[in-house]
Each structure stands twice: as C-alpha cells, then as structure tokens.
C-alpha atoms as a PDB file:
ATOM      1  CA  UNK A   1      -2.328   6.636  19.222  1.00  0.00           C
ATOM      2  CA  UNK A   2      -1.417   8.189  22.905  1.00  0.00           C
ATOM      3  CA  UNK A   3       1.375   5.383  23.534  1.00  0.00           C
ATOM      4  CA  UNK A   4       4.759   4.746  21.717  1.00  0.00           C
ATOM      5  CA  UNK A   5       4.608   1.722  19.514  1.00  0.00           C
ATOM      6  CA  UNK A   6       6.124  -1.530  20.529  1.00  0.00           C
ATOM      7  CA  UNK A   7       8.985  -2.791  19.029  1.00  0.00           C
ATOM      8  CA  UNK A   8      10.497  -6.569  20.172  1.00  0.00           C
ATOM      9  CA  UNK A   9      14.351  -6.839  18.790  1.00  0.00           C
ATOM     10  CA  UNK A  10      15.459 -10.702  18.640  1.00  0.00           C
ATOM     11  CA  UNK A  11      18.605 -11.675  18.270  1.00  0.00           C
ATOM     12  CA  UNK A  12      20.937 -13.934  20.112  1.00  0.00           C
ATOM     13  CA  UNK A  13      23.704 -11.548  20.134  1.00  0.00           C
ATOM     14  CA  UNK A  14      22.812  -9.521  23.423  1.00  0.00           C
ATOM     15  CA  UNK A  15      25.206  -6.968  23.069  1.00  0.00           C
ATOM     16  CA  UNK A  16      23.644  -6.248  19.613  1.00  0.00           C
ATOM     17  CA  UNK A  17      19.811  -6.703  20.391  1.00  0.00           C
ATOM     18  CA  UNK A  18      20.532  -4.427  23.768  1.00  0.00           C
ATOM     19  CA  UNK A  19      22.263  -1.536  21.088  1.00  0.00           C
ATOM     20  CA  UNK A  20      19.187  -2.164  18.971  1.00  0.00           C
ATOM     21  CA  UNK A  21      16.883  -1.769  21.631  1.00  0.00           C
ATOM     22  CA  UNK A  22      18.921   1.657  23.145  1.00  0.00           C
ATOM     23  CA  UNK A  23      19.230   2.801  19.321  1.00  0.00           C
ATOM     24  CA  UNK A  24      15.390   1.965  18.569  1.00  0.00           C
ATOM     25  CA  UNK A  25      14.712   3.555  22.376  1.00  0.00           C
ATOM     26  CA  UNK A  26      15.053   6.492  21.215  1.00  0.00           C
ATOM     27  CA  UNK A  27      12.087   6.652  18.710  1.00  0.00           C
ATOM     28  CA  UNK A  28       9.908   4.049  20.372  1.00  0.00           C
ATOM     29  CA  UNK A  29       9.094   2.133  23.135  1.00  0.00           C
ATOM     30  CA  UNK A  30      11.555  -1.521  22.455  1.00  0.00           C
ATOM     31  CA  UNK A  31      12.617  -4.363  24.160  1.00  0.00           C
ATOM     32  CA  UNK A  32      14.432  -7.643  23.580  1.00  0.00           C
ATOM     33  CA  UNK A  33      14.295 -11.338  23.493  1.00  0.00           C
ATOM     34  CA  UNK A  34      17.572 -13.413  22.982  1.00  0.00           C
ATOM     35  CA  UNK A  35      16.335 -16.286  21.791  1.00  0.00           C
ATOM     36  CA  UNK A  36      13.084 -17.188  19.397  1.00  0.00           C
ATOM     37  CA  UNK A  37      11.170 -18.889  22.741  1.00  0.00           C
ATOM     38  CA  UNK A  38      12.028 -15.829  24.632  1.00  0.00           C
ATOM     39  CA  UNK A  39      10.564 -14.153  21.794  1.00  0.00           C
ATOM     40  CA  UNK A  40       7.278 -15.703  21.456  1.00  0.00           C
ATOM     41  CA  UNK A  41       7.123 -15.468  24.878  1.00  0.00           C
ATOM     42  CA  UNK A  42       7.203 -11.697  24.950  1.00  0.00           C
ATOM     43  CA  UNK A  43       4.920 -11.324  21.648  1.00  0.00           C
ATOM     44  CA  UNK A  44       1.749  -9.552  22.604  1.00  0.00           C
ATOM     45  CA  UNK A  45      -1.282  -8.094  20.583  1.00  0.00           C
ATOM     46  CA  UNK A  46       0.719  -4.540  21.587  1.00  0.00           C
ATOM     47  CA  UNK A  47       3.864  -5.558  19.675  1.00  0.00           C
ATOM     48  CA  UNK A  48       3.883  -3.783  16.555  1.00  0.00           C
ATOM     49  CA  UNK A  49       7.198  -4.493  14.512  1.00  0.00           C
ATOM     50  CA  UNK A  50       9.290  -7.555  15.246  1.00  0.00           C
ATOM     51  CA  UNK A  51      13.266  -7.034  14.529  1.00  0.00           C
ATOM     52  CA  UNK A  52      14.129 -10.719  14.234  1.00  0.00           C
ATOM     53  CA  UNK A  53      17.416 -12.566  13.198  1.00  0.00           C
ATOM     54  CA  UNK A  54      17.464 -15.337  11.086  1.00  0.00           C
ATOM     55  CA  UNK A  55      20.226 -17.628  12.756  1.00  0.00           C
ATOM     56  CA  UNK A  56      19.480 -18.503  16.509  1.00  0.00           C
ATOM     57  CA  UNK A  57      20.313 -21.677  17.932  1.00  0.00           C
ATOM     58  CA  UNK A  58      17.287 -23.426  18.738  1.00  0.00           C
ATOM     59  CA  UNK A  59      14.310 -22.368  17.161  1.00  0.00           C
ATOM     60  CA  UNK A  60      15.413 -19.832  14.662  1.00  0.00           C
ATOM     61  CA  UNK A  61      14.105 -16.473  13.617  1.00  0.00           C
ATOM     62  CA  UNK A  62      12.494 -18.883  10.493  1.00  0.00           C
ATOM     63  CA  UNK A  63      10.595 -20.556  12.994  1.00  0.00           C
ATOM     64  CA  UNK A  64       9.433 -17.544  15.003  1.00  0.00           C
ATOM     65  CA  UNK A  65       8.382 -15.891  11.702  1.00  0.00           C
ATOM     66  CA  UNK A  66       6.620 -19.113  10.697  1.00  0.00           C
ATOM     67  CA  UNK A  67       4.485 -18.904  14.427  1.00  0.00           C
ATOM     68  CA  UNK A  68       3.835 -15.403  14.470  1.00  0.00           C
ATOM     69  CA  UNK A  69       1.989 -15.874  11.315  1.00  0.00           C
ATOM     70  CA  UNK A  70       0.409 -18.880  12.296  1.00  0.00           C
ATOM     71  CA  UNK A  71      -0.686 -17.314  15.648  1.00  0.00           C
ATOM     72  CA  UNK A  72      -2.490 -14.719  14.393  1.00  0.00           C
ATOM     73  CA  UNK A  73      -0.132 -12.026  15.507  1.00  0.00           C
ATOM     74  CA  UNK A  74      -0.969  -8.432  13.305  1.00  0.00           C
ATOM     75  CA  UNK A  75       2.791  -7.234  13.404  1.00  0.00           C
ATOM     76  CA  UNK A  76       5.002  -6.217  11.079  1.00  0.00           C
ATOM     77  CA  UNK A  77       8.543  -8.420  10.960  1.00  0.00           C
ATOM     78  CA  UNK A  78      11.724  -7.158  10.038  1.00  0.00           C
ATOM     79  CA  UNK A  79      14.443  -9.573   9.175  1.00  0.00           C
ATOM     80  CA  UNK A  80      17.613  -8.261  10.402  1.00  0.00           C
ATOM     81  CA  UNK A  81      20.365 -10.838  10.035  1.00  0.00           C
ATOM     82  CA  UNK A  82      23.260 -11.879   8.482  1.00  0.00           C
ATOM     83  CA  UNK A  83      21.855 -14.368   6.241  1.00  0.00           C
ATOM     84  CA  UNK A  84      21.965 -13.731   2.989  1.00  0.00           C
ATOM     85  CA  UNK A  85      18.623 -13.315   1.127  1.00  0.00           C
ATOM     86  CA  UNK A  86      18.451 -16.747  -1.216  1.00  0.00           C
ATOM     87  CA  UNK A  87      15.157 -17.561  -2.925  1.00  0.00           C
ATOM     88  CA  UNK A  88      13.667 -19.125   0.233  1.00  0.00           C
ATOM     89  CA  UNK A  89      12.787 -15.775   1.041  1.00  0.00           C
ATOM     90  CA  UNK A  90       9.767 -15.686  -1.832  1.00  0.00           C
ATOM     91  CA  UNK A  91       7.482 -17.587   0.761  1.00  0.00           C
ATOM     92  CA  UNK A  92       8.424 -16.438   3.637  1.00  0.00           C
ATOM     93  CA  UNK A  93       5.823 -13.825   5.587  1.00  0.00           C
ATOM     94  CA  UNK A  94       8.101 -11.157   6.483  1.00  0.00           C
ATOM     95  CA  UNK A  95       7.370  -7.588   5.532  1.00  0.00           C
ATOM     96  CA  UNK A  96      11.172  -6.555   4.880  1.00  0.00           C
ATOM     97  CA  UNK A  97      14.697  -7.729   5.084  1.00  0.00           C
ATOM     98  CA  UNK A  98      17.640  -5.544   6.139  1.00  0.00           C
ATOM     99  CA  UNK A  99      21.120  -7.381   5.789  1.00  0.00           C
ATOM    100  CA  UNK A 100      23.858  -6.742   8.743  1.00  0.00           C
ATOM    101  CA  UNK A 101      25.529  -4.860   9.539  1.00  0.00           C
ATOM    102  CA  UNK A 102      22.951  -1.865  10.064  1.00  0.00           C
ATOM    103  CA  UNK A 103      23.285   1.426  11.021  1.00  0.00           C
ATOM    104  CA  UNK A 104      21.327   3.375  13.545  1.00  0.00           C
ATOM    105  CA  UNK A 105      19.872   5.542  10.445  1.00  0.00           C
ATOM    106  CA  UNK A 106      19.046   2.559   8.473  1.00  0.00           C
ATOM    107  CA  UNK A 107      17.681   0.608  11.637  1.00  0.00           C
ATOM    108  CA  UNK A 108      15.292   3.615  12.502  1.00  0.00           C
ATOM    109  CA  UNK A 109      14.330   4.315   8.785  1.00  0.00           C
ATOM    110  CA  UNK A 110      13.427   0.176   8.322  1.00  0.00           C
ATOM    111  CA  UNK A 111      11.198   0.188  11.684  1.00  0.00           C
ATOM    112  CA  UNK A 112       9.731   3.895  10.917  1.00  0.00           C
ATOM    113  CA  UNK A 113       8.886   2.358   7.289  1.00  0.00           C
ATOM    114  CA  UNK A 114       7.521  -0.943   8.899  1.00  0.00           C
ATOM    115  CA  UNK A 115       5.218   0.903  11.303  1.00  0.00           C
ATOM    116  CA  UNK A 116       4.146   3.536   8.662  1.00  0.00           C
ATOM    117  CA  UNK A 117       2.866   0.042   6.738  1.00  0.00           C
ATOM    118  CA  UNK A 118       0.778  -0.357   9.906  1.00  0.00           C
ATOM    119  CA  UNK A 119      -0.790   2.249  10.364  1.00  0.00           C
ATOM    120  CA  UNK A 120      -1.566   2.658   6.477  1.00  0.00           C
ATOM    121  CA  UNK A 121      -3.237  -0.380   6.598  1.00  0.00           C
ATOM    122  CA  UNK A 122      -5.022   0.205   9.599  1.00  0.00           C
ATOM    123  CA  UNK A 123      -6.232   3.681   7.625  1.00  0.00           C
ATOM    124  CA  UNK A 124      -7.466   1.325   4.981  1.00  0.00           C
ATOM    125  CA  UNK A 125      -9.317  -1.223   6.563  1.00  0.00           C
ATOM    126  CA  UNK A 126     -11.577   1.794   8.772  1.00  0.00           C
ATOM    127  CA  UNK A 127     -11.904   3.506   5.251  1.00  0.00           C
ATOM    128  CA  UNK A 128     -13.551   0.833   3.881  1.00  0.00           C
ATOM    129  CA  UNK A 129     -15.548  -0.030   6.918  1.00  0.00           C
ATOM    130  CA  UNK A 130     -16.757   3.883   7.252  1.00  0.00           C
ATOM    131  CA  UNK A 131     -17.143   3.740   3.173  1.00  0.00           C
ATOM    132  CA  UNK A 132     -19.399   0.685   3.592  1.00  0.00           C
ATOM    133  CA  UNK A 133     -21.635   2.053   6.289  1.00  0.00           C
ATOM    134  CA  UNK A 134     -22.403   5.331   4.266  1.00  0.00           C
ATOM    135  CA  UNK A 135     -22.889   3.779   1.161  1.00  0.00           C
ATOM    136  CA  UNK A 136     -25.492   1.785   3.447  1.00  0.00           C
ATOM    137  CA  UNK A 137     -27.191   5.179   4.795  1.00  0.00           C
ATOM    138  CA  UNK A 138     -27.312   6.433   1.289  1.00  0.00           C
ATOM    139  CA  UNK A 139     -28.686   3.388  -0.091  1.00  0.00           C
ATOM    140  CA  UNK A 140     -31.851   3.381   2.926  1.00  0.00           C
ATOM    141  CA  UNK A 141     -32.430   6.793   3.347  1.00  0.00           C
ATOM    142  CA  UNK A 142     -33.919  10.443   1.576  1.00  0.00           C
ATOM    143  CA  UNK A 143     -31.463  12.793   0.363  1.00  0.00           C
ATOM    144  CA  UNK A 144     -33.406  15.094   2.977  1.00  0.00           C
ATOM    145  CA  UNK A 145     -32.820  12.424   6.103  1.00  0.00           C
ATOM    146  CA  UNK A 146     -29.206  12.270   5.463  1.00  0.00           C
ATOM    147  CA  UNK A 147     -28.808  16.186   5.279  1.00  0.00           C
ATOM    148  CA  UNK A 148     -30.523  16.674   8.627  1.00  0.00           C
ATOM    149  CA  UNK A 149     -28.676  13.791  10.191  1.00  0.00           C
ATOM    150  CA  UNK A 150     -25.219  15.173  12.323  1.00  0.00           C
ATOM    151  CA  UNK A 151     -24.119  11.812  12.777  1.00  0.00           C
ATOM    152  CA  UNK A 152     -24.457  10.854   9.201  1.00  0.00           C
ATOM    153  CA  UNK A 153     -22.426  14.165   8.605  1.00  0.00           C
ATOM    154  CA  UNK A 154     -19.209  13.571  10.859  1.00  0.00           C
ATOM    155  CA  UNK A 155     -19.562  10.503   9.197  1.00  0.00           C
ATOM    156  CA  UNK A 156     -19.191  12.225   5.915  1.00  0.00           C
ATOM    157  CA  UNK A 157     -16.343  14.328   7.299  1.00  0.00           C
ATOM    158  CA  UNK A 158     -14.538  11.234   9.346  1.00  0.00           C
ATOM    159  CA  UNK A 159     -15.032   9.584   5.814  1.00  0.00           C
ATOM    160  CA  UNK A 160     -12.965  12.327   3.951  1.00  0.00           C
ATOM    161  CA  UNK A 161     -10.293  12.692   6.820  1.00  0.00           C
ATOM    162  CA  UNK A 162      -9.402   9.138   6.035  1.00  0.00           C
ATOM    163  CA  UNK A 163      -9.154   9.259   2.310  1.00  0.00           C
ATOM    164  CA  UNK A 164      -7.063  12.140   2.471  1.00  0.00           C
ATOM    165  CA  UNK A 165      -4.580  10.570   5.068  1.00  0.00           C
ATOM    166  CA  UNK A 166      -4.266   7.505   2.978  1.00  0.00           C
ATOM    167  CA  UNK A 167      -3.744   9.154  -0.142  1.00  0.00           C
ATOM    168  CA  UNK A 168      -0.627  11.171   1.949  1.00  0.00           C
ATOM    169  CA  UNK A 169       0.314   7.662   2.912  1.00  0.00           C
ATOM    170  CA  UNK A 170      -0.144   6.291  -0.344  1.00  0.00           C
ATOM    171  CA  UNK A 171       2.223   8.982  -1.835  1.00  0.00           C
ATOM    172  CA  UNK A 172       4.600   9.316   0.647  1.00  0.00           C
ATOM    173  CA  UNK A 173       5.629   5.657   0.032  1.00  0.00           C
ATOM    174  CA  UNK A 174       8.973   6.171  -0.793  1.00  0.00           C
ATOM    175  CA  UNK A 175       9.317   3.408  -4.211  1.00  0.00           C
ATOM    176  CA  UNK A 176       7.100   0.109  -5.484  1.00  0.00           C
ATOM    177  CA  UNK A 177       8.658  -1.756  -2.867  1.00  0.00           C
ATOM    178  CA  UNK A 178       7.129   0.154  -0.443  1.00  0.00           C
ATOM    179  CA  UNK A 179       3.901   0.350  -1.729  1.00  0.00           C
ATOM    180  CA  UNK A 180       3.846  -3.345  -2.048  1.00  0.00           C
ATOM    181  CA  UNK A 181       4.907  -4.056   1.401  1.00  0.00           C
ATOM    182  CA  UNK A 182       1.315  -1.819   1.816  1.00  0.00           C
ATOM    183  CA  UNK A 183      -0.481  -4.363   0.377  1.00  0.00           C
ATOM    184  CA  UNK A 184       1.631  -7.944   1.546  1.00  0.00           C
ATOM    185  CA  UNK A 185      -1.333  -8.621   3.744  1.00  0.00           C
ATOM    186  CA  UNK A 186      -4.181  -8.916   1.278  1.00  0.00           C
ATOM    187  CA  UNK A 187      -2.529 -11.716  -0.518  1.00  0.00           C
ATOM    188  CA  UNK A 188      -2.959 -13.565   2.768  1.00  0.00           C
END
C-alpha cells in the first residue's frame, strides 16, 4: 500500500476531534467530521478506521455505526467516547471501544491495532483465494505441467509469502481480544 491509510475522527467536540486528527496526523493520513451526517458524508471506500463518539446531538455515533454497517462500508470503527460500555455494546458492530479520556499513545496504539485487523484480514481473504486457485491447478493438471509452469510457480511462492505474513500477524496479536477482533467479520 503506496498511500497512508485513512482515518475519519467524529466527534462533536472540535477542539478534541481537530487534536485527534493532529495527534493521528502524525502516523496517518486523518480528517474530521463534527457531527454523524458530516460523517457519513465524508465516509468513502478509502476510509479505513472510523474514530467515532458515541454521544452527538442528532444522529449519534450509534446511528453512524448502525449505517456504516448497513452501507456496506469495509472499515474498521473505533468507539472513542465517554459513554460507558453497558451491555448494549454485545450487538453493536464496532471492532473496539476505547473510553475517554485517551492519550496520544493509547489513541495511536487503538488505530495502529484497528488497521493491523485490516490488513490481516485482507491477508486472509487473498490466501484463501490464491489457496483455492492452486488447489484447482493441482487438481486439473500433471505433476510434470505444474513443474514447467512459471506462473503456477510464483503462484506457489506468492502462496507461501502470504501464509507466512499471516502467521506473523496471527502471532503478533497482542492477547484473545485481539485475535478475536481478527475474526469479528466472519460472524457477519
């Protein structure tokens, strides 16, 4: 990936989405929305973690969460807020929740974790996809026209790079929670 991920802050406090957005600046490419319509309005396909509050006035950071997912959007969301966790959180489709006040530290670490979670599953689904075309090729064809085939070889060796980089991934997940948030998506 040439360009910086995208990261959208949300939060009706500007003062504290604009230090987000200078803190998370310095890592990634960011910008903000002060409200959830501003929000939606500035979610694109290139967005790849969300940093949203819960408590907006007018449509909250519940609601945005609730349309992202319903849109289709393939981000990762943040909750950043000063909400509480309560059970109502078991349904919800966020990928993790981060109480305020943050730090800087603990702001980068969240987004670096939430973006790792991307790109992991991003890994995964080419895996399988490269996995599946191979097991194809070895299924149809000699033992002799695979060995003479180059493209069925960087194949082979595109196949390996990937299993390696998600088993770094896999083990560089720091605890269970981590390696859950992995696999969120596949329950949806």
């Amino acid at each position: 990936m040439s360009e910086r991920p995208e990261v959208l802050v949300v939060d009706d406090e500007s003062r504290l989405a604009d230090l987000f957005v200078t803190w998370i600046g310095t890592e990634w490419s960011a910008a903000a929305a002060y409200d959830g319509e501003q929000a939606l309005e500035k979610l694109s396909d290139s967005v790849e973690v969300v940093l949203l509050d819960r408590r907006m006035p007018g449509l909250s950071g519940d609601e945005v969460l609730e349309r992202i997912r319903e849109t289709g959007y393939d981000c990762r969301v943040v909750m950043v807020t000063a909400v509480d966790p309560d059970f109502d959180i078991i349904e919800m489709g966020f990928d993790d929740y981060v109480v305020k006040p943050v730090s800087k530290d603990d702001l980068l670490e969240v987004t670096a974790r939430a973006l790792e979670r991307s790109a992991y599953e991003s890994d995964i689904q080419e895996y399988y996809s490269l996995v599946s075309k191979k097991a194809v090729l070895e299924a149809e064809k000699s033992d002799r026209e695979l060995a003479d085939n180059e493209e069925y070889e960087r194949l082979c060796e595109r196949v390996d790079r990937l299993e390696k980089r998600v088993d770094a991934t896999v083990s560089s997940l720091s605890g269970h929670d981590d390696f859950v948030g992995a696999f969120k998506d596949v329950d949806r």
